[in-house]
C-alpha atoms as a PDB file:
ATOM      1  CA  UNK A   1     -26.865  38.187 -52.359  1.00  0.00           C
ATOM      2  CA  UNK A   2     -28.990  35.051 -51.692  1.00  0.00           C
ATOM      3  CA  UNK A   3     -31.340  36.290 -48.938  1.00  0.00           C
ATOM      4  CA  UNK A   4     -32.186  32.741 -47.261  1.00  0.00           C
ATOM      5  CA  UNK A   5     -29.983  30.174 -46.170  1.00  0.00           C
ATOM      6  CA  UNK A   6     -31.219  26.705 -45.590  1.00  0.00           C
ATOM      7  CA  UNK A   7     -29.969  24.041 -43.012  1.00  0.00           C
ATOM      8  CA  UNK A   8     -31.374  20.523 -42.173  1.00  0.00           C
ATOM      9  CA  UNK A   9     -34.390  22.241 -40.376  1.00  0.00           C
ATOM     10  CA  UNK A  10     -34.076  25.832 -40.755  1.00  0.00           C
ATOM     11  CA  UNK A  11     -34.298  28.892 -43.130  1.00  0.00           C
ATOM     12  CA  UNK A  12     -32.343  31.648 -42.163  1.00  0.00           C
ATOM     13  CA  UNK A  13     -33.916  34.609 -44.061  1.00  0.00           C
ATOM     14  CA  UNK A  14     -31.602  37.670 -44.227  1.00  0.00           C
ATOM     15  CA  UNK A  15     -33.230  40.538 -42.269  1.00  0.00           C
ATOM     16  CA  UNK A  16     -34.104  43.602 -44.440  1.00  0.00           C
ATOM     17  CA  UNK A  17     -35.513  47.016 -44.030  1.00  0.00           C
ATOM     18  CA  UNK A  18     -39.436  46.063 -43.377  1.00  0.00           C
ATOM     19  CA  UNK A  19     -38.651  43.315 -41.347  1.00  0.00           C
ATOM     20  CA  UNK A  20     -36.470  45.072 -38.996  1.00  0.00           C
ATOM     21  CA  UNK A  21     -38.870  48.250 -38.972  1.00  0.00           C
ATOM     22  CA  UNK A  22     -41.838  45.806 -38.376  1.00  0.00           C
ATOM     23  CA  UNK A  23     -39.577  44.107 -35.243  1.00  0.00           C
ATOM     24  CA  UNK A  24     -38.550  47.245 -33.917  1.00  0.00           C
ATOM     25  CA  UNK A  25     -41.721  48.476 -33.575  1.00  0.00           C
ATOM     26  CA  UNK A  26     -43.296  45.277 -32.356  1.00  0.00           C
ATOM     27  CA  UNK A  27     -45.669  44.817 -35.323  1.00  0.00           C
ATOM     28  CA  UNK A  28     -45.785  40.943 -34.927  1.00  0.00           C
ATOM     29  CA  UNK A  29     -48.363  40.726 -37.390  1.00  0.00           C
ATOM     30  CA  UNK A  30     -46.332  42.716 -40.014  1.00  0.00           C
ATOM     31  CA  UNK A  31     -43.563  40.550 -39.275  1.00  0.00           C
ATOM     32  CA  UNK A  32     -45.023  37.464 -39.838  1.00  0.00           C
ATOM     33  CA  UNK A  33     -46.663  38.520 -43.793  1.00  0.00           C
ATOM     34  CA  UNK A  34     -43.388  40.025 -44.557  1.00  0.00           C
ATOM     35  CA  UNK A  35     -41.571  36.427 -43.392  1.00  0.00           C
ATOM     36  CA  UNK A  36     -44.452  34.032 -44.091  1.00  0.00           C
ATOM     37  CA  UNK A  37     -44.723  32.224 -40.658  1.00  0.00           C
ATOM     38  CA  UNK A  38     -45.781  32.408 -37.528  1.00  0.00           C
ATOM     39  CA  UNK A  39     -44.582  34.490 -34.743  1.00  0.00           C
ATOM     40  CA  UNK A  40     -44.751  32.801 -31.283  1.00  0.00           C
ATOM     41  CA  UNK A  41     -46.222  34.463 -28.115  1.00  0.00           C
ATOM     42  CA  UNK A  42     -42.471  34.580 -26.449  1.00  0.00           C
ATOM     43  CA  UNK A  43     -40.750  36.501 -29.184  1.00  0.00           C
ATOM     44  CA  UNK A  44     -38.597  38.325 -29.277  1.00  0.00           C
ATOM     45  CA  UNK A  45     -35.922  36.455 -27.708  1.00  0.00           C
ATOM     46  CA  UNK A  46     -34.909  37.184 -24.154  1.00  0.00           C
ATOM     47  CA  UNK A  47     -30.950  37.838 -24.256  1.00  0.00           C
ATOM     48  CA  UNK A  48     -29.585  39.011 -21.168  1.00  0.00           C
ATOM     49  CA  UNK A  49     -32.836  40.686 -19.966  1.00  0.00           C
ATOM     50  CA  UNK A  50     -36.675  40.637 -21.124  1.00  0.00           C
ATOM     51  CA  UNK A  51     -36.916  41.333 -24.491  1.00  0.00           C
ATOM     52  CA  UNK A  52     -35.657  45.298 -24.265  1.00  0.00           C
ATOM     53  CA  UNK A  53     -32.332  44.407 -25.344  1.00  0.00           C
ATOM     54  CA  UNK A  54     -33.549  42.543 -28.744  1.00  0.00           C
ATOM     55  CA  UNK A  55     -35.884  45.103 -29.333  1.00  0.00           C
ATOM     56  CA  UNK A  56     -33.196  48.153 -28.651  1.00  0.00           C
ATOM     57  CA  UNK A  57     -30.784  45.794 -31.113  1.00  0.00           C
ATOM     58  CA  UNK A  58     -33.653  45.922 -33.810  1.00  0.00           C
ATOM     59  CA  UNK A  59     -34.094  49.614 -33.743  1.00  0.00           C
ATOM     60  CA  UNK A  60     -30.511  49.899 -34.113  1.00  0.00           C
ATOM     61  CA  UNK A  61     -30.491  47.597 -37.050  1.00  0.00           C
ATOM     62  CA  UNK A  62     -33.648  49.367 -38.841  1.00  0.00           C
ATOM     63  CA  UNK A  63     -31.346  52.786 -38.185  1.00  0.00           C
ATOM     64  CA  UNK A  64     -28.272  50.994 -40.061  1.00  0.00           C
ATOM     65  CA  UNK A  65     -29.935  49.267 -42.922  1.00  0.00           C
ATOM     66  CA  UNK A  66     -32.201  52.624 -43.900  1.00  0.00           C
ATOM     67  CA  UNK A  67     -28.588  54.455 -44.328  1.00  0.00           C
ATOM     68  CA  UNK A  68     -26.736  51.631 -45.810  1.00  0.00           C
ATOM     69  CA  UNK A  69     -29.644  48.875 -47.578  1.00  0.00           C
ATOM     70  CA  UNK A  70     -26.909  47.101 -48.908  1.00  0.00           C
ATOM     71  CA  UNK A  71     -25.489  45.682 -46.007  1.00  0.00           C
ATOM     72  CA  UNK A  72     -28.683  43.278 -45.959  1.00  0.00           C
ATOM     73  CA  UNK A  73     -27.161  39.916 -44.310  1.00  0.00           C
ATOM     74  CA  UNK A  74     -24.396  41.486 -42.086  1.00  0.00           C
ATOM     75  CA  UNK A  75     -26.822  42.791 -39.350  1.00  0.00           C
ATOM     76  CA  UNK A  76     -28.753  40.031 -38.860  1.00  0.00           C
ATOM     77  CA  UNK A  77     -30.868  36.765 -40.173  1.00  0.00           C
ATOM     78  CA  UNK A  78     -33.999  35.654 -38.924  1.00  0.00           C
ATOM     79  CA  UNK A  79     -34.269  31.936 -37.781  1.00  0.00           C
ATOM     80  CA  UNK A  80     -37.260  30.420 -39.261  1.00  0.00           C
ATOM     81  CA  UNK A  81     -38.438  26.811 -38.243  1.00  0.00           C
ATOM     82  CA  UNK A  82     -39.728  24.682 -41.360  1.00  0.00           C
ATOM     83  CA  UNK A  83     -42.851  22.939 -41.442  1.00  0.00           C
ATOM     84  CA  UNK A  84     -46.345  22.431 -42.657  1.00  0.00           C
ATOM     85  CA  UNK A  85     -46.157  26.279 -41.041  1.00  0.00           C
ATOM     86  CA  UNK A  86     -43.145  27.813 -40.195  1.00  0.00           C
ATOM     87  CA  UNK A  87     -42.081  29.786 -36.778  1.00  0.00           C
ATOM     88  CA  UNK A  88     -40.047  32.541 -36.576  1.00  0.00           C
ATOM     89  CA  UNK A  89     -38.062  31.120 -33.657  1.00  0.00           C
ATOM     90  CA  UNK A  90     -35.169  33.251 -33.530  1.00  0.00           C
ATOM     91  CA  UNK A  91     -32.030  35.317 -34.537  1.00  0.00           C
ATOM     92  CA  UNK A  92     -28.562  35.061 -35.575  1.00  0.00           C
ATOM     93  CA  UNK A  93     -26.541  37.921 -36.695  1.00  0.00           C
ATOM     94  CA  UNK A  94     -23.254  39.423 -36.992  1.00  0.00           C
ATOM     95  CA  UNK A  95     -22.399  42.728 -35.524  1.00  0.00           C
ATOM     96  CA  UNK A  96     -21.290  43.878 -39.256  1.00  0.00           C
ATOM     97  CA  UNK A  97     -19.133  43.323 -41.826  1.00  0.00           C
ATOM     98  CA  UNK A  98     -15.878  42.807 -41.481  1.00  0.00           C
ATOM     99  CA  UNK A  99     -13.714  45.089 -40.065  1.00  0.00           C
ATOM    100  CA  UNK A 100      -9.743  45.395 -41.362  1.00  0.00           C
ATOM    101  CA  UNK A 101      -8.630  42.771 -39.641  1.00  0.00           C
ATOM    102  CA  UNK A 102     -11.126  40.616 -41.632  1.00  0.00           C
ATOM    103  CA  UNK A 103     -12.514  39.598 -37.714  1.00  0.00           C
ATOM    104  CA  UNK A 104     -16.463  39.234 -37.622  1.00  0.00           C
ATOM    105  CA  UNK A 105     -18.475  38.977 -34.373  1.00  0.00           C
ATOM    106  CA  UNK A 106     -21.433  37.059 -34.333  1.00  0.00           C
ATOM    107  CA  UNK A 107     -24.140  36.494 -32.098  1.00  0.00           C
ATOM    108  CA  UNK A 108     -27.726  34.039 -31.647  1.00  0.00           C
ATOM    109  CA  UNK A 109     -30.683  34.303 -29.679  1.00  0.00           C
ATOM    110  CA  UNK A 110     -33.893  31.586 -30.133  1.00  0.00           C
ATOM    111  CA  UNK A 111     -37.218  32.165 -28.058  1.00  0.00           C
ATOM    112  CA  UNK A 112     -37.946  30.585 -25.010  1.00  0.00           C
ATOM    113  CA  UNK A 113     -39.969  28.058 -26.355  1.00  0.00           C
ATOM    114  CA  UNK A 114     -37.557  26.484 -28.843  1.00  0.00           C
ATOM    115  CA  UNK A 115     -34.481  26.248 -26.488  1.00  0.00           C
ATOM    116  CA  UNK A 116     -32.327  23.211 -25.931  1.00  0.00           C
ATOM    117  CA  UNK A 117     -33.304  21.703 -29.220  1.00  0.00           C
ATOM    118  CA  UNK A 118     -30.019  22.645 -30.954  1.00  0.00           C
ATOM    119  CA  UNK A 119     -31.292  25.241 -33.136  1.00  0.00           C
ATOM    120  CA  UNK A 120     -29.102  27.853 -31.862  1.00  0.00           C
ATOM    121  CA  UNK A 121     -26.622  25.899 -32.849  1.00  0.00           C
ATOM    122  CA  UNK A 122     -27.576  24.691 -36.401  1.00  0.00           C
ATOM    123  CA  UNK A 123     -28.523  28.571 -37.316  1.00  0.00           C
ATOM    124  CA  UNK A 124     -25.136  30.132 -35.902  1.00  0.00           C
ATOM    125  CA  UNK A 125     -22.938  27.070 -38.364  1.00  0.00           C
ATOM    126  CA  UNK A 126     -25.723  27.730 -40.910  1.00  0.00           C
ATOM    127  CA  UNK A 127     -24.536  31.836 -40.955  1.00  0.00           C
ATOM    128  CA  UNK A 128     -21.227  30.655 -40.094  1.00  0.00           C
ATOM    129  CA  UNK A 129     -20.733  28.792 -43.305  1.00  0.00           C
ATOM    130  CA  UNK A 130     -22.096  31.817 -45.141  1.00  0.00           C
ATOM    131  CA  UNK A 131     -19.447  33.872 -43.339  1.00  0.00           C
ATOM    132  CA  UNK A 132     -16.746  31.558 -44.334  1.00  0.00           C
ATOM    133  CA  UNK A 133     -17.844  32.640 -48.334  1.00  0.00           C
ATOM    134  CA  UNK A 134     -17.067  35.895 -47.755  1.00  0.00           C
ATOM    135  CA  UNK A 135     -13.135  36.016 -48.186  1.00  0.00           C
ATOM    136  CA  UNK A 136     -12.715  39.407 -46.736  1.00  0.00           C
ATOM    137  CA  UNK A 137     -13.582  36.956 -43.398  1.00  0.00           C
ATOM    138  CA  UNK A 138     -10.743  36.196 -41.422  1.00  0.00           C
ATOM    139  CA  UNK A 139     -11.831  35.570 -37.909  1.00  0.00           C
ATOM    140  CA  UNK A 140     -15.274  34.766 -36.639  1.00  0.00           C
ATOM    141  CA  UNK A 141     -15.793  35.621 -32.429  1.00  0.00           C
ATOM    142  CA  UNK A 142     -18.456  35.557 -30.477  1.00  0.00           C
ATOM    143  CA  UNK A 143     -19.158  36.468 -26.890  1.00  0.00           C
ATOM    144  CA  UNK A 144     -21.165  35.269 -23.541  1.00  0.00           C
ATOM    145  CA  UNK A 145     -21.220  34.933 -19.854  1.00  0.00           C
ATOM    146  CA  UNK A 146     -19.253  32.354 -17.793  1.00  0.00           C
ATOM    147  CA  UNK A 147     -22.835  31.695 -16.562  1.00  0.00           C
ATOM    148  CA  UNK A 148     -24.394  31.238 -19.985  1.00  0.00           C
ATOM    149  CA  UNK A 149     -23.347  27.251 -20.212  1.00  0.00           C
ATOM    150  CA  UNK A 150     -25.947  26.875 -23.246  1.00  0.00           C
ATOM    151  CA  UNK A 151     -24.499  29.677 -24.936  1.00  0.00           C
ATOM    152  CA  UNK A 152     -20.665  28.584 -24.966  1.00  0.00           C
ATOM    153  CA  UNK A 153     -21.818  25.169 -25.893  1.00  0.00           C
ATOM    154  CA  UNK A 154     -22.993  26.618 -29.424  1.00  0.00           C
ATOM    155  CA  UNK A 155     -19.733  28.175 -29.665  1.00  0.00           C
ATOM    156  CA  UNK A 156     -17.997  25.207 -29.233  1.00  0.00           C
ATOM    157  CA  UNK A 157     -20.240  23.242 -31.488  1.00  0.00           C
ATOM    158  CA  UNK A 158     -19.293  25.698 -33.731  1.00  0.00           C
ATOM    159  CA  UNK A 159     -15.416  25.214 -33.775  1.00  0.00           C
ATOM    160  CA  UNK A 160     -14.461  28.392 -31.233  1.00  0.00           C
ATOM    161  CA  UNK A 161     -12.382  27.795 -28.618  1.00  0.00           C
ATOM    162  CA  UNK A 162     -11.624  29.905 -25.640  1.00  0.00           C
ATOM    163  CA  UNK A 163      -9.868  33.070 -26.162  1.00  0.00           C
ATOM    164  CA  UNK A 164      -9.738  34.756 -23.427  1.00  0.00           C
ATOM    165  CA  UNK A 165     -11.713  38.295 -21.572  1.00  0.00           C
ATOM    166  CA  UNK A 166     -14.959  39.483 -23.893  1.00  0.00           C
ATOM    167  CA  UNK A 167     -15.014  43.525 -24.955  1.00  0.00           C
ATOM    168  CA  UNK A 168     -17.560  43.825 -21.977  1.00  0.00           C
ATOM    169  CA  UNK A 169     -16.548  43.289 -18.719  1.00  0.00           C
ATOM    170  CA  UNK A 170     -17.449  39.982 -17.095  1.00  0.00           C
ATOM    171  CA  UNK A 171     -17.578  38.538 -20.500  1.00  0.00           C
ATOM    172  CA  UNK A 172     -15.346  35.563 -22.295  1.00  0.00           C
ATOM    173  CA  UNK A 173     -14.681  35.440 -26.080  1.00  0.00           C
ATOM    174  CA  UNK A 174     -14.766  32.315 -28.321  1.00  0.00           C
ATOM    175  CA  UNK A 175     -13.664  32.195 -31.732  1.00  0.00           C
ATOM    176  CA  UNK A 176     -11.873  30.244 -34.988  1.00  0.00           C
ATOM    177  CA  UNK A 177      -9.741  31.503 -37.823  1.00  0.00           C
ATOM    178  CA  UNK A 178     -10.605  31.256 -41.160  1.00  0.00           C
ATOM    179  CA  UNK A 179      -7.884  29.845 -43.742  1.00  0.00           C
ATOM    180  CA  UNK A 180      -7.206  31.771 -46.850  1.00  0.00           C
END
């Protein structure tokens, strides 16, 4: 498996073992050899809360990929700004591979500090496209708040439309189908 994906003005670089152990545990410096760039002072990305829930999501990652190392790309790909230095300025990730309906849910987060500049959206087509390889994939979803505006705008931008009540309550689920 290619472990970086490149768009216009990102590399997405598929998060492995070290780099999910060095997130989890908050080793910024760690993080930032292992991916060669910068980390900035408002990672990780808030989600729904402060930080906790990214950092919960990396443990929970490192846990997955130290039992199963192959599944490298299908938990989760770091969002990495180009330039003279690149910033680590995000993630986008899917909750897995596949499961036997072929359906895949996917989901983004980019620091404070990089927000509204449509790099949530280029990363999520950027793994979307690399999701869209796979022909196992069927169905790509995704899932937000009514209140999260920004975040259903990527999903759009995306190709999802609307498809009705989210797994969690309170929540709505986007998606597109795949053609095989």
């Amino acid at each position: 498996m290619d472990e970086r994906l490149r768009t216009p003005r990102l590399t997405l670089h598929a998060a492995s073992f070290p780099t999910v152990d060095a997130a989890a545990e908050g080793n910024r410096d760690m993080l930032a050899r292992l991916l060669g760039a910068g980390v900035p002072a408002d990672w990780p990305p808030r989600l729904n809360d402060d930080g906790r829930m990214a950092l919960e999501g990396f443990k929970f990652v490192r846990d997955v990929l130290r039992q199963h190392p192959t599944l490298v790309g299908w938990w989760g790909w770091w969002v990495l700004l180009r330039g003279s230095w690149p910033s680590l300025v995000g993630v986008v990730a899917t909750k897995g591979p596949p499961d036997r309906e072929g359906t895949v849910e996917v989901s983004y987060g980019i620091v404070d500090s990089h927000q509204g500049q449509g790099i949530a959206t280029e990363a999520a087509q950027g793994l979307i496209g690399w999701l869209k390889q796979d022909p196992r994939v069927r169905r790509i979803v995704a899932e937000t708040f009514p209140s999260m505006t920004a975040s259903i705008a990527v999903m759009e931008k995306c190709g999802m439309s609307f498809l009705g009540e989210g797994s969690e309550p309170g929540t709505l689920r986007y998606g597109l189908s795949v053609p095989r």
